[in-house]
Structure formats: structure tokens, C-alpha cells
C-alpha atoms as a PDB file:
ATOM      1  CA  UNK A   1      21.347 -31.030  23.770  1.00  0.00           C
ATOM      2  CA  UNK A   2      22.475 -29.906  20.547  1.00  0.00           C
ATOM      3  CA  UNK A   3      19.959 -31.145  18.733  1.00  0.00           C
ATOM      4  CA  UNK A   4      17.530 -29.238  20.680  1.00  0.00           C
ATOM      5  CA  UNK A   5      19.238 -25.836  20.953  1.00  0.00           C
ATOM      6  CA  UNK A   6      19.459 -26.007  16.935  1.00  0.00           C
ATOM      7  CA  UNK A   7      15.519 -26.654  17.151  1.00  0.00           C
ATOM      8  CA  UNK A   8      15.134 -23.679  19.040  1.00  0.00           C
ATOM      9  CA  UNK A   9      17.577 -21.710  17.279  1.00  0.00           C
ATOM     10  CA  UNK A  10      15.193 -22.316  14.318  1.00  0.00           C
ATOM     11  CA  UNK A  11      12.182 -22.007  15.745  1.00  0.00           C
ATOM     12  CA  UNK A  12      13.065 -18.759  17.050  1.00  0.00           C
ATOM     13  CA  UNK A  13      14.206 -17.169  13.467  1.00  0.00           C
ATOM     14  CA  UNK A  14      11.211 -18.508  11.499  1.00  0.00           C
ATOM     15  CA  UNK A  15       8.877 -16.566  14.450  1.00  0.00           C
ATOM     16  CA  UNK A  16      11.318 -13.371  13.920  1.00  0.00           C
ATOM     17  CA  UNK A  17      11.189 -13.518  10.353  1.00  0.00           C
ATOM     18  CA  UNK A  18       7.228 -14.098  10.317  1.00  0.00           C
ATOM     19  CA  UNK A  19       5.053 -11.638   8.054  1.00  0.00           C
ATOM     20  CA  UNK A  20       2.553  -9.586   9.833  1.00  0.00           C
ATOM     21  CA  UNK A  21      -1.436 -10.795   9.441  1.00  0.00           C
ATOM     22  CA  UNK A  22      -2.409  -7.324   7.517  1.00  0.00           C
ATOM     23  CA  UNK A  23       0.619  -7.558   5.229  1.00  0.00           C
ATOM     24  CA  UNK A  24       0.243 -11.472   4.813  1.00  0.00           C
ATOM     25  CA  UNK A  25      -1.957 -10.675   1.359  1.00  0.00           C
ATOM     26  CA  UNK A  26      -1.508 -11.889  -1.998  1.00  0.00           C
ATOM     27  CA  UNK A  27      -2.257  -8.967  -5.091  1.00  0.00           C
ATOM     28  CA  UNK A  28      -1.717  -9.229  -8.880  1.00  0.00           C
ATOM     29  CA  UNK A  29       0.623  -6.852 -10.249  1.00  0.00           C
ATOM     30  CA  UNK A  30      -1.143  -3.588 -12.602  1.00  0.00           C
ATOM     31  CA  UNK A  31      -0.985  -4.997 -16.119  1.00  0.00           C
ATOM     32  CA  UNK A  32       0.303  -8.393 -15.548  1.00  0.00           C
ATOM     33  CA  UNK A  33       0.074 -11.975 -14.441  1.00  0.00           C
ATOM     34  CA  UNK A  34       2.770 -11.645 -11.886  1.00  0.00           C
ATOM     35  CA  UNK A  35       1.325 -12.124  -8.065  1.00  0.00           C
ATOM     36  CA  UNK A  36       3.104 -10.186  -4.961  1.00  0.00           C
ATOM     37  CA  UNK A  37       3.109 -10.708  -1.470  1.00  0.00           C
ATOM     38  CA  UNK A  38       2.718  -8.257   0.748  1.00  0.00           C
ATOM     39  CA  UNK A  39       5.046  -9.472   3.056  1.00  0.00           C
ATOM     40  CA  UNK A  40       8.210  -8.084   0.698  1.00  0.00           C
ATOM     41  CA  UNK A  41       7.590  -4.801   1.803  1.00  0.00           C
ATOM     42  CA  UNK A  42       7.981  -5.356   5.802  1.00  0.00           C
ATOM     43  CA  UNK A  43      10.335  -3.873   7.094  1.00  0.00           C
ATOM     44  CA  UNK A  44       9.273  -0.778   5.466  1.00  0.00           C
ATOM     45  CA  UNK A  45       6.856   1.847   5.639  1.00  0.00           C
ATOM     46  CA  UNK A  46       4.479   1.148   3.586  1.00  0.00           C
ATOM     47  CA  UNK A  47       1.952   4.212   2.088  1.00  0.00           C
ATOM     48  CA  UNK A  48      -1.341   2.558   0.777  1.00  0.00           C
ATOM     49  CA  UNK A  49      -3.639   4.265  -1.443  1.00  0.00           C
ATOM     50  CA  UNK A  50      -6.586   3.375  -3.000  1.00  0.00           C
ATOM     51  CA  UNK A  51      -5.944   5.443  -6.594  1.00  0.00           C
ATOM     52  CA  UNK A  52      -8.079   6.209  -9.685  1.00  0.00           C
ATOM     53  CA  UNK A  53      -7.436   8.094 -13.021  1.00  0.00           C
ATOM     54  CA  UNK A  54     -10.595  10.216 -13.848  1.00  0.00           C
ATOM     55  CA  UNK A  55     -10.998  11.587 -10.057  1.00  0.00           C
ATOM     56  CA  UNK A  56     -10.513  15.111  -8.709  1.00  0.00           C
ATOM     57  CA  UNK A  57      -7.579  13.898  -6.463  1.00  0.00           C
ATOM     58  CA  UNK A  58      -5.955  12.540  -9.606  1.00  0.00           C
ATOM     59  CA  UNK A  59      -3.597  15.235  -9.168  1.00  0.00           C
ATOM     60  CA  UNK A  60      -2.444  13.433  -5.789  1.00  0.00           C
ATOM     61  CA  UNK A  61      -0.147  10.724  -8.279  1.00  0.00           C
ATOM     62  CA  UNK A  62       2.096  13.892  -8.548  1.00  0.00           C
ATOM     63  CA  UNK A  63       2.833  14.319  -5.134  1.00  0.00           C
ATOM     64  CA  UNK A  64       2.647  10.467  -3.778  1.00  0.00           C
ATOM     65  CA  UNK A  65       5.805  10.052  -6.635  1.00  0.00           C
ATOM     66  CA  UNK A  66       7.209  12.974  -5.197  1.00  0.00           C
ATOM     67  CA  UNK A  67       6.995  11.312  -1.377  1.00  0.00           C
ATOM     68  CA  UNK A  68       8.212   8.184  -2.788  1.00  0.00           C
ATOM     69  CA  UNK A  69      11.409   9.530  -4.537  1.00  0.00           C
ATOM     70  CA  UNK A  70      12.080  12.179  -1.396  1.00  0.00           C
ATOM     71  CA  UNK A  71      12.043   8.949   1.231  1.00  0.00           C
ATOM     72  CA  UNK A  72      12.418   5.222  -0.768  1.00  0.00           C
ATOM     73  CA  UNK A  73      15.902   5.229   0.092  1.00  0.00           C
ATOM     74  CA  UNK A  74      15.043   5.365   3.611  1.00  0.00           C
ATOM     75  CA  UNK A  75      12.427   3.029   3.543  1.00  0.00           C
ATOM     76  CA  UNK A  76       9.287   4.182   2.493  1.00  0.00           C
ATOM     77  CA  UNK A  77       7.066   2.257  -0.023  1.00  0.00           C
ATOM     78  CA  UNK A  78       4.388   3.934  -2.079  1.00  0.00           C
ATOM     79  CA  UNK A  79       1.718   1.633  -3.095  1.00  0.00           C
ATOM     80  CA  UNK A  80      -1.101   2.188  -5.581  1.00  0.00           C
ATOM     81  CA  UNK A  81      -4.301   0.245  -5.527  1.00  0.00           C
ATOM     82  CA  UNK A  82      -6.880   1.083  -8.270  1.00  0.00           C
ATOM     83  CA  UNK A  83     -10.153   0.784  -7.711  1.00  0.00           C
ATOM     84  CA  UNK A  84     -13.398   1.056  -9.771  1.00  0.00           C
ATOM     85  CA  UNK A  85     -15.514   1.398  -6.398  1.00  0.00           C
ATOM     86  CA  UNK A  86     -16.296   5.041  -6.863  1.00  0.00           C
ATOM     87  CA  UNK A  87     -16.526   4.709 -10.926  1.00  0.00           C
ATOM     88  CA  UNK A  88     -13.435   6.992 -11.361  1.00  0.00           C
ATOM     89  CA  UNK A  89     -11.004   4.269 -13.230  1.00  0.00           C
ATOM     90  CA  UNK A  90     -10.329   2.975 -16.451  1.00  0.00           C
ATOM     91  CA  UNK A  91     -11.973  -0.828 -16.970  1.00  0.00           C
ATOM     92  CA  UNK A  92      -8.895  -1.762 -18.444  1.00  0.00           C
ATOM     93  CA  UNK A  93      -5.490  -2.362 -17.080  1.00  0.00           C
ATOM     94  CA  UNK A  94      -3.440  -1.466 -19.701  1.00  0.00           C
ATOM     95  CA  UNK A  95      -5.264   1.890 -19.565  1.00  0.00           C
ATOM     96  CA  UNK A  96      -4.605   2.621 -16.015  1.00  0.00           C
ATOM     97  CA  UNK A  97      -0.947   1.439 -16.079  1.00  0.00           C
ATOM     98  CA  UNK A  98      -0.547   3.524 -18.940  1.00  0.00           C
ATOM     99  CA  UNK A  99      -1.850   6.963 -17.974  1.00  0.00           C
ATOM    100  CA  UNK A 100      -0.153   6.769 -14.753  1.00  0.00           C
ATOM    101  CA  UNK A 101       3.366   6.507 -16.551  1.00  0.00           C
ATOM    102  CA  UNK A 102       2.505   8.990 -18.976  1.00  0.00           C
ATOM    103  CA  UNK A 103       0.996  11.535 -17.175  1.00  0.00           C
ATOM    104  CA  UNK A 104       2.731  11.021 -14.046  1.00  0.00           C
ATOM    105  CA  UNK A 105       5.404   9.394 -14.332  1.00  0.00           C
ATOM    106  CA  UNK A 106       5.220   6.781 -11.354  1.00  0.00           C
ATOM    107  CA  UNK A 107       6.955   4.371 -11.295  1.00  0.00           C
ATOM    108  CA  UNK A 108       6.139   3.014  -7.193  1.00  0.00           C
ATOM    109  CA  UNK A 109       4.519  -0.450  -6.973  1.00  0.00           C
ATOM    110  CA  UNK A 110       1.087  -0.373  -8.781  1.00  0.00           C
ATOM    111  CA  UNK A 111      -1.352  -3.413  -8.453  1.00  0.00           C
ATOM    112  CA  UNK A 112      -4.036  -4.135 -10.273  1.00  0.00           C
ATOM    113  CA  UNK A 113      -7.826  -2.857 -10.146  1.00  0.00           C
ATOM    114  CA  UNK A 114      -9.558  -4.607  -6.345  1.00  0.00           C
ATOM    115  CA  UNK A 115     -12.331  -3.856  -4.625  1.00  0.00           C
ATOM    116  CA  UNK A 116     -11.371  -1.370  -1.444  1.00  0.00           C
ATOM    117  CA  UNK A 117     -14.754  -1.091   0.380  1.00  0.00           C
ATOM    118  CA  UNK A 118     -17.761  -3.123   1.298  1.00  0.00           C
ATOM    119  CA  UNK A 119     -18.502  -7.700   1.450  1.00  0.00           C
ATOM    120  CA  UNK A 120     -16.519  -7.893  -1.873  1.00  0.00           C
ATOM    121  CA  UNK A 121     -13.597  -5.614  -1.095  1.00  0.00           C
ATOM    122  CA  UNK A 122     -10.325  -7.664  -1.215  1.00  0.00           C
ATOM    123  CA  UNK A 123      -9.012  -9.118   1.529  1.00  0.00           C
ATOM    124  CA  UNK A 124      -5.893  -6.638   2.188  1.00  0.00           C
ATOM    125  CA  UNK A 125      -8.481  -3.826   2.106  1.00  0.00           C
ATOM    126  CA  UNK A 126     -10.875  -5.429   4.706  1.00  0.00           C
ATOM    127  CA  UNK A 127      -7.555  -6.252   6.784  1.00  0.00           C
ATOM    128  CA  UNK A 128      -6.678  -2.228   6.372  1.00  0.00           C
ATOM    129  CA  UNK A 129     -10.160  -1.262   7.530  1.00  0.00           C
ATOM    130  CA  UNK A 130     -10.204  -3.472  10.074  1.00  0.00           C
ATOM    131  CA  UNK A 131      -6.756  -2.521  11.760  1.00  0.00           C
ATOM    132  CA  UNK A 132      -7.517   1.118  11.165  1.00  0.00           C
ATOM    133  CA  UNK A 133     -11.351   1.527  12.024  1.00  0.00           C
ATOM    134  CA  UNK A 134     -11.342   3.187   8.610  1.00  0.00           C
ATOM    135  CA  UNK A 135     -12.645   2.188   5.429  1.00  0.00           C
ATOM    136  CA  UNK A 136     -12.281   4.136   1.907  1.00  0.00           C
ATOM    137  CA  UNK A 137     -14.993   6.815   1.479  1.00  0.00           C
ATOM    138  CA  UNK A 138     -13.535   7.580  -1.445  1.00  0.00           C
ATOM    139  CA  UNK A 139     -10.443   7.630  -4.319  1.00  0.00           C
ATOM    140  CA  UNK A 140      -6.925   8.526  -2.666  1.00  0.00           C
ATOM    141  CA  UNK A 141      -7.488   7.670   0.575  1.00  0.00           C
ATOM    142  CA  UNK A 142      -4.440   6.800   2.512  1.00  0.00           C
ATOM    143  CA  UNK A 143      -3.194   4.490   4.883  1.00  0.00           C
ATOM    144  CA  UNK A 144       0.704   4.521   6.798  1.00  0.00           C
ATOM    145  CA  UNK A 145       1.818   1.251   7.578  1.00  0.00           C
ATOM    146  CA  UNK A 146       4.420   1.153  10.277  1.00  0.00           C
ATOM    147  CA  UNK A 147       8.074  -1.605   9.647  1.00  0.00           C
ATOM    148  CA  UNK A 148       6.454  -3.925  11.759  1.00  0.00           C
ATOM    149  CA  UNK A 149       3.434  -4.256   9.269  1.00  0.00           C
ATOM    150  CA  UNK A 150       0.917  -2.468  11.716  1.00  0.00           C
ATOM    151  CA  UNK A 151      -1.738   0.237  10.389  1.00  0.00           C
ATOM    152  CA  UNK A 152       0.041   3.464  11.970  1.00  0.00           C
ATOM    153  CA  UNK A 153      -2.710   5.801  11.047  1.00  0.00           C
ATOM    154  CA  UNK A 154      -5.500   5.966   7.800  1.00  0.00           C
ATOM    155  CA  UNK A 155      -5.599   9.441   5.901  1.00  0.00           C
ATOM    156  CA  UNK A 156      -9.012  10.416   4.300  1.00  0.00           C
ATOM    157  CA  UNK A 157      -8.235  11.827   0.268  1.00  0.00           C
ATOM    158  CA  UNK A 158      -8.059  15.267   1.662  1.00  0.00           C
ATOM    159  CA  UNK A 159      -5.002  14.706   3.407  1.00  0.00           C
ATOM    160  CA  UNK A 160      -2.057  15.471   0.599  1.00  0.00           C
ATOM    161  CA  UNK A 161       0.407  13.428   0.254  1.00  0.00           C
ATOM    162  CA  UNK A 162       2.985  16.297   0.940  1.00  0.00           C
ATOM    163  CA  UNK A 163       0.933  18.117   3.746  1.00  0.00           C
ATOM    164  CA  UNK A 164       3.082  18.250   6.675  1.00  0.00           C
ATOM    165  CA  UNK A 165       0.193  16.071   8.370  1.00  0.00           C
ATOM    166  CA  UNK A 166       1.610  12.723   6.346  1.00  0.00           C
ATOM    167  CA  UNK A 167       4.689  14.000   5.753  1.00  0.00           C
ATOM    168  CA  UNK A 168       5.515  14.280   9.900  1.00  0.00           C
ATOM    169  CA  UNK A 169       3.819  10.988  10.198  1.00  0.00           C
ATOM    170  CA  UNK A 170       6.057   9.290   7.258  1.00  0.00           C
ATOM    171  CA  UNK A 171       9.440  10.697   9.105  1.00  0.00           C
ATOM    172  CA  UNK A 172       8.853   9.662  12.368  1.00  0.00           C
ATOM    173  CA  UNK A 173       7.935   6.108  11.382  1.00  0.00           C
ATOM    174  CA  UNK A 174      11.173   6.041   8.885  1.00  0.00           C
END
């Protein structure tokens, strides 16, 4: 009897403590060798965007640091994915890592360059376009992941970070 309440006892809090299937992705750190999960960030709302240095919503980094320093101690994550899809970033990592501290100081999670759109786009992004019925068009656009690692809504690169639009969205979910 013990023996099979401690089975189910365990059973029960490696199903709670599962990782959602979008989040369950694997991505190499900007400028490194270090991998991430996913995963660390449920729990969280999590703001994807699919970034780039030389594109007219550049300007965005500004505002998506400003987000992520208003609301990370409540439990929002701000995470930037470059991408070369829409030849708008640097081919180098060390470039990209380095004009986004310099220029905009941000210091939320970047990874490095991937794919966002089409066959070859990584696997996270086809999850994300999947789950939202929305893939990238273009740099900056945006997608609100809910605590329970569920797409909550996807934000084309129109959408500011700080328009009251996200910015509703982000509170409720926090």
C-alpha cells in the first residue's frame, strides 16, 4: 500500500512538473556555446520576438527592454530571437550581441541567429506558428506566451511593445 501511494505520489509530481510541448525546445545562447531549454522559463510569461539589427523596427529593442524591466519581477520574460530571414541582421554573432548591448542596452535573454519562417525554420518557431496560426511576416514580430507555456496571442511588428494593445495583454496574463 505504501509502496504504491509513493508511486503515485511520484507519478503525479513528474506530470505536474512536465514542460509544455511549445516550450519543450532546445536554443543556443547569442554569442556562445551554452544551450537553453525552453522549459526554464514556464511558469512565466514569456514575450517572443523574432529581432534584427539593421531593420526599421530596430527601434522596438528600446521599448521590449523597457517592458522587460517595468514587469520581470512579476514574471515576464523578454526573449530575443535573431533572424537573418528578412536579410536585416548581422552574419555574425558577436556583432549582433554586441550592438544590442551597446546601443540598447538589453540585457533580456538573447539566443542566437535561427530560422523563424518557412521548411527550415527552427523547431520552436514552427511550434509558435503552429499554436498561434501565425507565422513571422517579418522582423519584430511578437508572440505572448501564457505560465502554462500556451501561445496566448501572436503580435505582427506593428504592434509596439509598449502600445496598450501588448501591454493589457502582458498584465492580465501576469
Amino acid at each position: 500500500m505504501k509502496l504504491t501511494m509513493l508511486l503515485l505520489i511520484a507519478t503525479i509530481s513528474m506530470a505536474s512538473s512536465a514542460c509544455s510541448n511549445l516550450l519543450d525546445s532546445e536554443l543556443k545562447v547569442l554569442d556562445s556555446s551554452k544551450k537553453m531549454n525552453m522549459c526554464e522559463y514556464e511558469g512565466s510569461v514569456i514575450l517572443v520576438v523574432n529581432v534584427a539589427s539593421k531593420c526599421g523596427y530596430t527601434y522596438q529593442y528600446e521599448t521590449l527592454q523597457g517592458l522587460y524591466d517595468k514587469y520581470k519581477d512579476d514574471g515576464l520574460v523578454v526573449v530575443g530571437i535573431p533572424s537573418r530571414d528578412f536579410r536585416q541582421e548581422y552574419s555574425e554573432e558577436a556583432s549582433v550581441a554586441e550592438f544590442c548591448s551597446t546601443e540598447y542596452g538589453v540585457d533580456f535573454p538573447m539566443f542566437a541567429t535561427a530560422k523563424v519562417r518557412g521548411n527550415k525554420a527552427h523547431p520552436f518557431y514552427k511550434k509558435l506558428a503552429a499554436e498561434s496560426g501565425m507565422a513571422p511576416n517579418w522582423n519584430f514580430n511578437k508572440y505572448l506566451i501564457d505560465r502554462s507555456g500556451k501561445v496566448y496571442k501572436g503580435y505582427r511588428a506593428k504592434v509596439k511593445p509598449d502600445s496598450e494593445l501588448l501591454t493589457s495583454a502582458i498584465e492580465k496574463l501576469l
